[in-house]
N, C-alpha and C. Protein backbone atom coordinates (compact mmCIF):
# COMPACT_ATOMS: atom_id res chain seq x y z
N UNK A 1 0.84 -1.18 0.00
CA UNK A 1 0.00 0.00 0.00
C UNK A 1 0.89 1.24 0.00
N UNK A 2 0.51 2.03 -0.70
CA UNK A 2 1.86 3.23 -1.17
C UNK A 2 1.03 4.42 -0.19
N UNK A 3 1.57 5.59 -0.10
CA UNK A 3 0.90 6.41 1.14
C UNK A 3 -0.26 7.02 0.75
N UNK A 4 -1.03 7.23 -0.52
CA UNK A 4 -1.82 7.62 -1.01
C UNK A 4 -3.43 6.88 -0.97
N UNK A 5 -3.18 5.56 -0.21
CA UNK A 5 -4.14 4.49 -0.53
C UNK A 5 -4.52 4.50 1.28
N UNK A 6 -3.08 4.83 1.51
CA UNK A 6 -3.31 4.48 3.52
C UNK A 6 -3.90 6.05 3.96
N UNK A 7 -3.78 7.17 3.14
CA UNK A 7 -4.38 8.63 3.31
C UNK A 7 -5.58 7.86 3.21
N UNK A 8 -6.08 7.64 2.15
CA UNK A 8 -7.77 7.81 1.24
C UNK A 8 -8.42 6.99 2.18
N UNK A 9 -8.03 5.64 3.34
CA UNK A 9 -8.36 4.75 3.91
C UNK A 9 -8.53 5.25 5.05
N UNK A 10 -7.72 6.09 5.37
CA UNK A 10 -7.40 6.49 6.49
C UNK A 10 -9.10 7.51 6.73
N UNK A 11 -8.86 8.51 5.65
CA UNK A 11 -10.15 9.37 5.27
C UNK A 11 -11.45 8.87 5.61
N UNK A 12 -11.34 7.39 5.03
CA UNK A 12 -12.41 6.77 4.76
C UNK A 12 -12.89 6.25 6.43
N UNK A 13 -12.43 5.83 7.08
CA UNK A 13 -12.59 5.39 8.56
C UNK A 13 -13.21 6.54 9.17
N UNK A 14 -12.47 7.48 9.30
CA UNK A 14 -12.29 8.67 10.07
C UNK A 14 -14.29 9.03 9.27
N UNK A 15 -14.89 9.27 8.37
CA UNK A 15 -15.71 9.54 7.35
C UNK A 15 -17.12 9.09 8.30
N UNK A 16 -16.84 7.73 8.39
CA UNK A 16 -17.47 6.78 8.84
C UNK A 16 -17.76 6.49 10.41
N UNK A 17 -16.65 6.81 10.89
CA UNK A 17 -16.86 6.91 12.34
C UNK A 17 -17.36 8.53 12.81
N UNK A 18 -17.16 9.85 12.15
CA UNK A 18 -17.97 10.49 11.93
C UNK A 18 -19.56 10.26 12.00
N UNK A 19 -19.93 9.89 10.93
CA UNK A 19 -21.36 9.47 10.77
C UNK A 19 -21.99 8.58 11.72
N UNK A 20 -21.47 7.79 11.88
CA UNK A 20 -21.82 6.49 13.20
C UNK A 20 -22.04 7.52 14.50
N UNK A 21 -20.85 8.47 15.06
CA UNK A 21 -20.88 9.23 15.85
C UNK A 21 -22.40 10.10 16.20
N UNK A 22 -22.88 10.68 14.91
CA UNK A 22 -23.78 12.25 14.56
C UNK A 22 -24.90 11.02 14.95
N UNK A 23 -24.97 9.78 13.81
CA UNK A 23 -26.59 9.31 14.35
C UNK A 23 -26.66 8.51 15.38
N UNK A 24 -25.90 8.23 16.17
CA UNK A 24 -26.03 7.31 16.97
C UNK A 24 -26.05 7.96 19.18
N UNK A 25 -24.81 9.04 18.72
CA UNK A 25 -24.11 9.00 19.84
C UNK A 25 -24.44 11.07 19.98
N UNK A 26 -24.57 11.51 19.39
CA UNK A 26 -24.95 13.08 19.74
C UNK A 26 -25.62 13.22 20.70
N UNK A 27 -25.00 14.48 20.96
CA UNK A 27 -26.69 14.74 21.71
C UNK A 27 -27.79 15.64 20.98
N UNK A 28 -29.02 14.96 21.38
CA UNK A 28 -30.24 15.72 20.61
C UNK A 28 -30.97 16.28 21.48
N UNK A 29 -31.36 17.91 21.32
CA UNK A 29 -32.16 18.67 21.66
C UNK A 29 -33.72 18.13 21.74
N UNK A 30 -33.41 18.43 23.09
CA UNK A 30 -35.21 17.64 23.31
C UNK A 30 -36.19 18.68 23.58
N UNK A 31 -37.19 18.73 23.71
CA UNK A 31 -38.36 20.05 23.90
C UNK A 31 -38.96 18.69 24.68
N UNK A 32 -39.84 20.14 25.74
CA UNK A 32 -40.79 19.49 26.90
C UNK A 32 -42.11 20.18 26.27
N UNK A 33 -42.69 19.36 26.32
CA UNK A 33 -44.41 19.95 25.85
C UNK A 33 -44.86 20.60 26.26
N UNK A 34 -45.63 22.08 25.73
CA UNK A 34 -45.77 22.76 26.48
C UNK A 34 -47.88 22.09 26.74
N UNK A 35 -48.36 23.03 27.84
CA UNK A 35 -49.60 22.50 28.21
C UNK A 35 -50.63 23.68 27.63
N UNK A 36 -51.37 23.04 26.96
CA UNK A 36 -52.77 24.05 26.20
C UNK A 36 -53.51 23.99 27.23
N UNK A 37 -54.65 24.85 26.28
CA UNK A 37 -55.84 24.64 26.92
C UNK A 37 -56.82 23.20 27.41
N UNK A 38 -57.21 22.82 28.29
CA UNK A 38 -57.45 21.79 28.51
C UNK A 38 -56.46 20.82 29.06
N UNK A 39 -54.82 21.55 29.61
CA UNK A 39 -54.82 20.34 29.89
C UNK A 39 -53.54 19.08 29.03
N UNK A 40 -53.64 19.85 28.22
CA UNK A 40 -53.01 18.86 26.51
C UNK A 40 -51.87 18.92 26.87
N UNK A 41 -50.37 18.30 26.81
CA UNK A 41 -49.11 18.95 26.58
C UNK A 41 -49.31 18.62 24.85
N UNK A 42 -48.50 19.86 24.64
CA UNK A 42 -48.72 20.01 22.80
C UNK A 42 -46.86 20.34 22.51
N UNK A 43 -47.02 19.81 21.14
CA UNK A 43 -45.44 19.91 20.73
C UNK A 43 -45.77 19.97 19.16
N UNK A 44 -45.29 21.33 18.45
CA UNK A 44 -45.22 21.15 17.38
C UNK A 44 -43.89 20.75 16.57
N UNK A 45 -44.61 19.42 15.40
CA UNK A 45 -42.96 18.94 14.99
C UNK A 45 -42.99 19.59 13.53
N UNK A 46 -42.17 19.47 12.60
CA UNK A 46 -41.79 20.07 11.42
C UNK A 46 -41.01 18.76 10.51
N UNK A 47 -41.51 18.36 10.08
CA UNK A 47 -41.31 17.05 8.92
C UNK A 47 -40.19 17.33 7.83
N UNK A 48 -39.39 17.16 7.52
CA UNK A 48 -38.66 17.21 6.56
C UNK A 48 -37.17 16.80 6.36
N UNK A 49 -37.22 15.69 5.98
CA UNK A 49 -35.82 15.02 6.39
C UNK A 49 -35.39 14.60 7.59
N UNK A 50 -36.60 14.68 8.34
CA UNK A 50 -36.10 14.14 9.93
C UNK A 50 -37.54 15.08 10.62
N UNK A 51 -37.65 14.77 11.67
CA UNK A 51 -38.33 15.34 13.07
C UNK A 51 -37.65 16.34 13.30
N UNK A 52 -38.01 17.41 13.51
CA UNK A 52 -37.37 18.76 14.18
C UNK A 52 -38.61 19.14 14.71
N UNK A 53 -38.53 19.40 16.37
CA UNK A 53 -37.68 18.57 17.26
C UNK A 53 -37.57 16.77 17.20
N UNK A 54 -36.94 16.23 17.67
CA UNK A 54 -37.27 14.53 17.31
C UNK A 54 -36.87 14.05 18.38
N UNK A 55 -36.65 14.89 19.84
CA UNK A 55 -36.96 14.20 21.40
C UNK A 55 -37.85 15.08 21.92
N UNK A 56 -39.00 14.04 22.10
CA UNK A 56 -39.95 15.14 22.86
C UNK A 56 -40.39 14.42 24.66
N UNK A 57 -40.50 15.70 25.44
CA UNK A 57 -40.15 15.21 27.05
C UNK A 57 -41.90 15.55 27.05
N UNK A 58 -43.06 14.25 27.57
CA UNK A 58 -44.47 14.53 28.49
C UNK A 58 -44.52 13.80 29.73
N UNK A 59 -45.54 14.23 29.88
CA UNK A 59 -45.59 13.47 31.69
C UNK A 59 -46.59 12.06 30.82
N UNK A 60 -46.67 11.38 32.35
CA UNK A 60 -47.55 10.23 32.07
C UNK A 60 -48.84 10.29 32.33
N UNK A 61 -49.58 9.84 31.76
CA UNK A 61 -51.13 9.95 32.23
C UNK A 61 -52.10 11.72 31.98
N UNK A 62 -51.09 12.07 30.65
CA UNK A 62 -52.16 13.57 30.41
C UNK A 62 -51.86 13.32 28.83
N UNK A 63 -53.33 13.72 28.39
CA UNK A 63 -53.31 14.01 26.76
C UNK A 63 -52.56 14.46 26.07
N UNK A 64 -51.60 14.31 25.07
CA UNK A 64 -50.77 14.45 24.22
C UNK A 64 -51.29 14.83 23.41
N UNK A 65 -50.84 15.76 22.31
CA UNK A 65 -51.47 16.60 20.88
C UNK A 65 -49.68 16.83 20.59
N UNK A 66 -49.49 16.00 19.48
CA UNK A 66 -48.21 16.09 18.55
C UNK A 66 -48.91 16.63 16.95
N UNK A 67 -48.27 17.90 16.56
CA UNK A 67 -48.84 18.54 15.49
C UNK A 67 -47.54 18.50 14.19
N UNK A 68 -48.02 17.35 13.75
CA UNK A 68 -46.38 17.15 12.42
C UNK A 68 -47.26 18.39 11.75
N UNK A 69 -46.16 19.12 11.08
CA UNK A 69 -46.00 19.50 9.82
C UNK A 69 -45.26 18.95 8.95
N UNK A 70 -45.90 18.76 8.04
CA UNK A 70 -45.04 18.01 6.88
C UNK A 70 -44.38 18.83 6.05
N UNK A 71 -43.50 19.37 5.90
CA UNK A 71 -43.01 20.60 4.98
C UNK A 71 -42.11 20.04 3.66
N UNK A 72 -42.77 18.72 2.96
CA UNK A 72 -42.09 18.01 1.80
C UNK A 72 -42.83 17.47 1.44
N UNK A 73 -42.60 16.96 0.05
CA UNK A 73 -43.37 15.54 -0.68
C UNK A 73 -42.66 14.51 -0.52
N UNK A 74 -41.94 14.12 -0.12
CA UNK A 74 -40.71 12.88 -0.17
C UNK A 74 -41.70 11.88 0.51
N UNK A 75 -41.67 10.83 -0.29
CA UNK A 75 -42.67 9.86 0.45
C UNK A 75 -42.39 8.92 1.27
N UNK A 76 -41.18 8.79 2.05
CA UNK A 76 -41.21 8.69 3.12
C UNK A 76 -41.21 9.30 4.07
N UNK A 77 -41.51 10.38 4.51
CA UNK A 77 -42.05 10.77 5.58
C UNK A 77 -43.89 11.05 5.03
N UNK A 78 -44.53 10.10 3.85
CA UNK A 78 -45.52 10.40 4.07
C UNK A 78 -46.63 9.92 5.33
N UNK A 79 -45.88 9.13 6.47
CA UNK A 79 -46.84 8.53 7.89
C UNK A 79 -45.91 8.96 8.56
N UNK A 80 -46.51 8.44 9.72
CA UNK A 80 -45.98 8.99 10.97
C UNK A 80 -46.43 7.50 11.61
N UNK A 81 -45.34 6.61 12.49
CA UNK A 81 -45.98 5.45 13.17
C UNK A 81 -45.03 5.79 14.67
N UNK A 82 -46.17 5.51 15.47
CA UNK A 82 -46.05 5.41 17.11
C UNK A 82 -46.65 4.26 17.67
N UNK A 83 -45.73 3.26 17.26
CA UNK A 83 -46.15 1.71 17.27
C UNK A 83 -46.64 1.42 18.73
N UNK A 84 -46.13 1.81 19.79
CA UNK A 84 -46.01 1.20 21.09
C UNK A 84 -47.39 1.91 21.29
N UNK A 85 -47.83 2.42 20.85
CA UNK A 85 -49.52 3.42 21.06
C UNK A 85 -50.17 2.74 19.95
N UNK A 86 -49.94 1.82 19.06
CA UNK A 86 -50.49 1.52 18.14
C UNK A 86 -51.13 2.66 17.21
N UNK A 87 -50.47 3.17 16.68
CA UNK A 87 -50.99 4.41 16.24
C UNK A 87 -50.02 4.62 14.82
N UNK A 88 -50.57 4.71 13.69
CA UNK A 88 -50.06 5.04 12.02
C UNK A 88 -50.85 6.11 11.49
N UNK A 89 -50.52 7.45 11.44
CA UNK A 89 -51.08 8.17 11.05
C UNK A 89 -50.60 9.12 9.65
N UNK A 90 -51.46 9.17 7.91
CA UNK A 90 -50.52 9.72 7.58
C UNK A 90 -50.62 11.14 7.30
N UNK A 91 -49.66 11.70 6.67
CA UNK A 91 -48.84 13.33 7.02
C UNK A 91 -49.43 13.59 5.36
N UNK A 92 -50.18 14.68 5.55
CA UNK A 92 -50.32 15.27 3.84
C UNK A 92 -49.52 16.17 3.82
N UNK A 93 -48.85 16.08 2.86
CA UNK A 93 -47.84 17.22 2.45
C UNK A 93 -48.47 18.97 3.27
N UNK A 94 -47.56 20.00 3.33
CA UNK A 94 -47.93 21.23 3.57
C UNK A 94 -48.99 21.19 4.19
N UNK A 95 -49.45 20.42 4.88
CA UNK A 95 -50.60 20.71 6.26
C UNK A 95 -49.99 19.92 7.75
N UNK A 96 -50.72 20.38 8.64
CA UNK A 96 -50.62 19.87 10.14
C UNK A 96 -51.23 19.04 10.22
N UNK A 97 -51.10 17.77 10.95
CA UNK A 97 -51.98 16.77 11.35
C UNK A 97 -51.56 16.71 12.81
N UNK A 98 -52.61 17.05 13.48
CA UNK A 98 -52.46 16.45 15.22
C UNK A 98 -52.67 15.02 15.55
N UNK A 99 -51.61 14.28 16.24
CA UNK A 99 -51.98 12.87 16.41
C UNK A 99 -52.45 13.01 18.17
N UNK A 100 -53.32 12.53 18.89
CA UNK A 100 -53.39 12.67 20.09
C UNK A 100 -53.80 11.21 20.76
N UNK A 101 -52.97 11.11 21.96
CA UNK A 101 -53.14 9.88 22.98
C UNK A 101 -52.80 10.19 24.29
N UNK A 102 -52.99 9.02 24.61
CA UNK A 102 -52.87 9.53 26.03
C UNK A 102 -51.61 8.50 26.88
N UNK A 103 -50.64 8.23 26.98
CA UNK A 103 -49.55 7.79 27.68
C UNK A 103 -49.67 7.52 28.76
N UNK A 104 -50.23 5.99 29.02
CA UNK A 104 -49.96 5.05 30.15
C UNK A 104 -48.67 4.57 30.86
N UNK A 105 -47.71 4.66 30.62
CA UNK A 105 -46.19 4.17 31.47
C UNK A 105 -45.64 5.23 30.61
N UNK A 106 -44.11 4.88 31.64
CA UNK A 106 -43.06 5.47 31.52
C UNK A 106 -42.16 5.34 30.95
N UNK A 107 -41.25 5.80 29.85
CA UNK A 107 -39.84 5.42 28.93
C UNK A 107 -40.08 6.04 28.01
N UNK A 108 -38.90 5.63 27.29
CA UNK A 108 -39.00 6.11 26.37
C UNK A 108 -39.08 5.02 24.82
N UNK A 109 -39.83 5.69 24.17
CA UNK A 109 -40.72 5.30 23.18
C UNK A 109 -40.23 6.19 21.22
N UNK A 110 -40.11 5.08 20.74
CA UNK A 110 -39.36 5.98 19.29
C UNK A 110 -40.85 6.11 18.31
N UNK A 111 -40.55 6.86 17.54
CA UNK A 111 -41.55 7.21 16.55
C UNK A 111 -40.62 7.38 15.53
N UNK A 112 -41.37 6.84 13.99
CA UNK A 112 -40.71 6.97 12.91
C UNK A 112 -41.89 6.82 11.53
N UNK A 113 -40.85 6.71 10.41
CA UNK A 113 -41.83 7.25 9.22
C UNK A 113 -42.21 5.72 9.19
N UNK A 114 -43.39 5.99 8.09
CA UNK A 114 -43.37 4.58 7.36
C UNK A 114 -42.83 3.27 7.23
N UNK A 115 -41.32 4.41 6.62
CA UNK A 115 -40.64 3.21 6.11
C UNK A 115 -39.12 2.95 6.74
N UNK A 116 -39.45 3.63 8.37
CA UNK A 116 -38.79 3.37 9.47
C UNK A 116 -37.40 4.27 9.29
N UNK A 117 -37.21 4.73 8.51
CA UNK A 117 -36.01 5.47 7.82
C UNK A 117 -35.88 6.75 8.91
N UNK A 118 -36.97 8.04 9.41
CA UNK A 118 -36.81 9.00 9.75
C UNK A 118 -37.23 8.34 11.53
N UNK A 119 -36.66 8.90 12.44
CA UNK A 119 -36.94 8.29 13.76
C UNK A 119 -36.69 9.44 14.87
N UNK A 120 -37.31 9.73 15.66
CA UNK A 120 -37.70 10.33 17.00
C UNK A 120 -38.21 9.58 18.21
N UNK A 121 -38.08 10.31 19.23
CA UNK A 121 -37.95 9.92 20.71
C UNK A 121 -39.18 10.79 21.23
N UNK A 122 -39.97 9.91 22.06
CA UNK A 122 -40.99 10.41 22.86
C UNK A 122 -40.64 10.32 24.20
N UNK A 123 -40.38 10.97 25.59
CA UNK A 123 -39.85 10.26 26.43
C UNK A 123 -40.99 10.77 27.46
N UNK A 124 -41.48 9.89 28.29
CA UNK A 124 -42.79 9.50 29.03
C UNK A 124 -42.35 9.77 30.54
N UNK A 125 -42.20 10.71 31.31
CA UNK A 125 -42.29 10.93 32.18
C UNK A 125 -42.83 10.99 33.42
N UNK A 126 -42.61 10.29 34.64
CA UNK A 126 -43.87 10.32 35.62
C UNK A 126 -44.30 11.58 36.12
N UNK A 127 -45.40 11.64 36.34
CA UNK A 127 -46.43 13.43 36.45
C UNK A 127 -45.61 13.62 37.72
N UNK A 128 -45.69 15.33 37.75
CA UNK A 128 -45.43 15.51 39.17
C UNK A 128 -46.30 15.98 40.19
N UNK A 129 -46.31 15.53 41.46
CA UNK A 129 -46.78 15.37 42.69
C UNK A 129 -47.74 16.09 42.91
């Protein structure tokens, strides 16, 4: 291997453990829901190439209202699935869709597209006192 092959290899690792790093091991900005009227914690998300925000902090045992915006046509992010709620809901392009439930236990819980590709964090918190 001449030094030009052990650079480009070298590149190539470094490239890769990068990327492994960003999706795996970052840290991601989480938002806490804020509480509407009634009661709701509400979180608006923004669809497009990912969840923004894509960790969201509620308590346990109060109504949830998650409001995707879908701001693309790319058809995978055309659903939204929150399996552990049994819940597939899909996203029309350039409009809001509110998904709402209500969160029995505690953890944390992923949400993703369709076709499992785009993925977010719900994290279920016990209410306070």
């Amino acid at each position: 291997m001449d030094s030009v092959q052990i650079l480009v290899t070298a590149a190539g690792v470094l490239l890769i453990a990068g990327i492994v790093w960003f999706f795996f091991f970052s840290e991601r900005k989480s938002v806490r829901a804020s509480t509407a009227t009634g009661g709701v914690q509400e979180v608006d998300i923004v669809v497009k190439g990912g969840y923004d925000p894509d960790v969201i902090v509620v308590e346990k045992d109060r109504p949830v209202r998650l409001n995707f915006y879908r701001d693309e046509t790319a058809s995978c992010s055309d659903t939204v699935v929150l399996g552990d709620f049994g819940i597939a809901r899909p996203l029309p392009a350039f409009q809001t869709t509110p998904v709402e439930f209500t969160p029995h236990e505690a953890g944390v819980f992923t949400f993703t597209c369709g076709m499992n590709m785009l993925r977010g964090r719900l994290v279920v918190e016990e209410g306070k006192s």
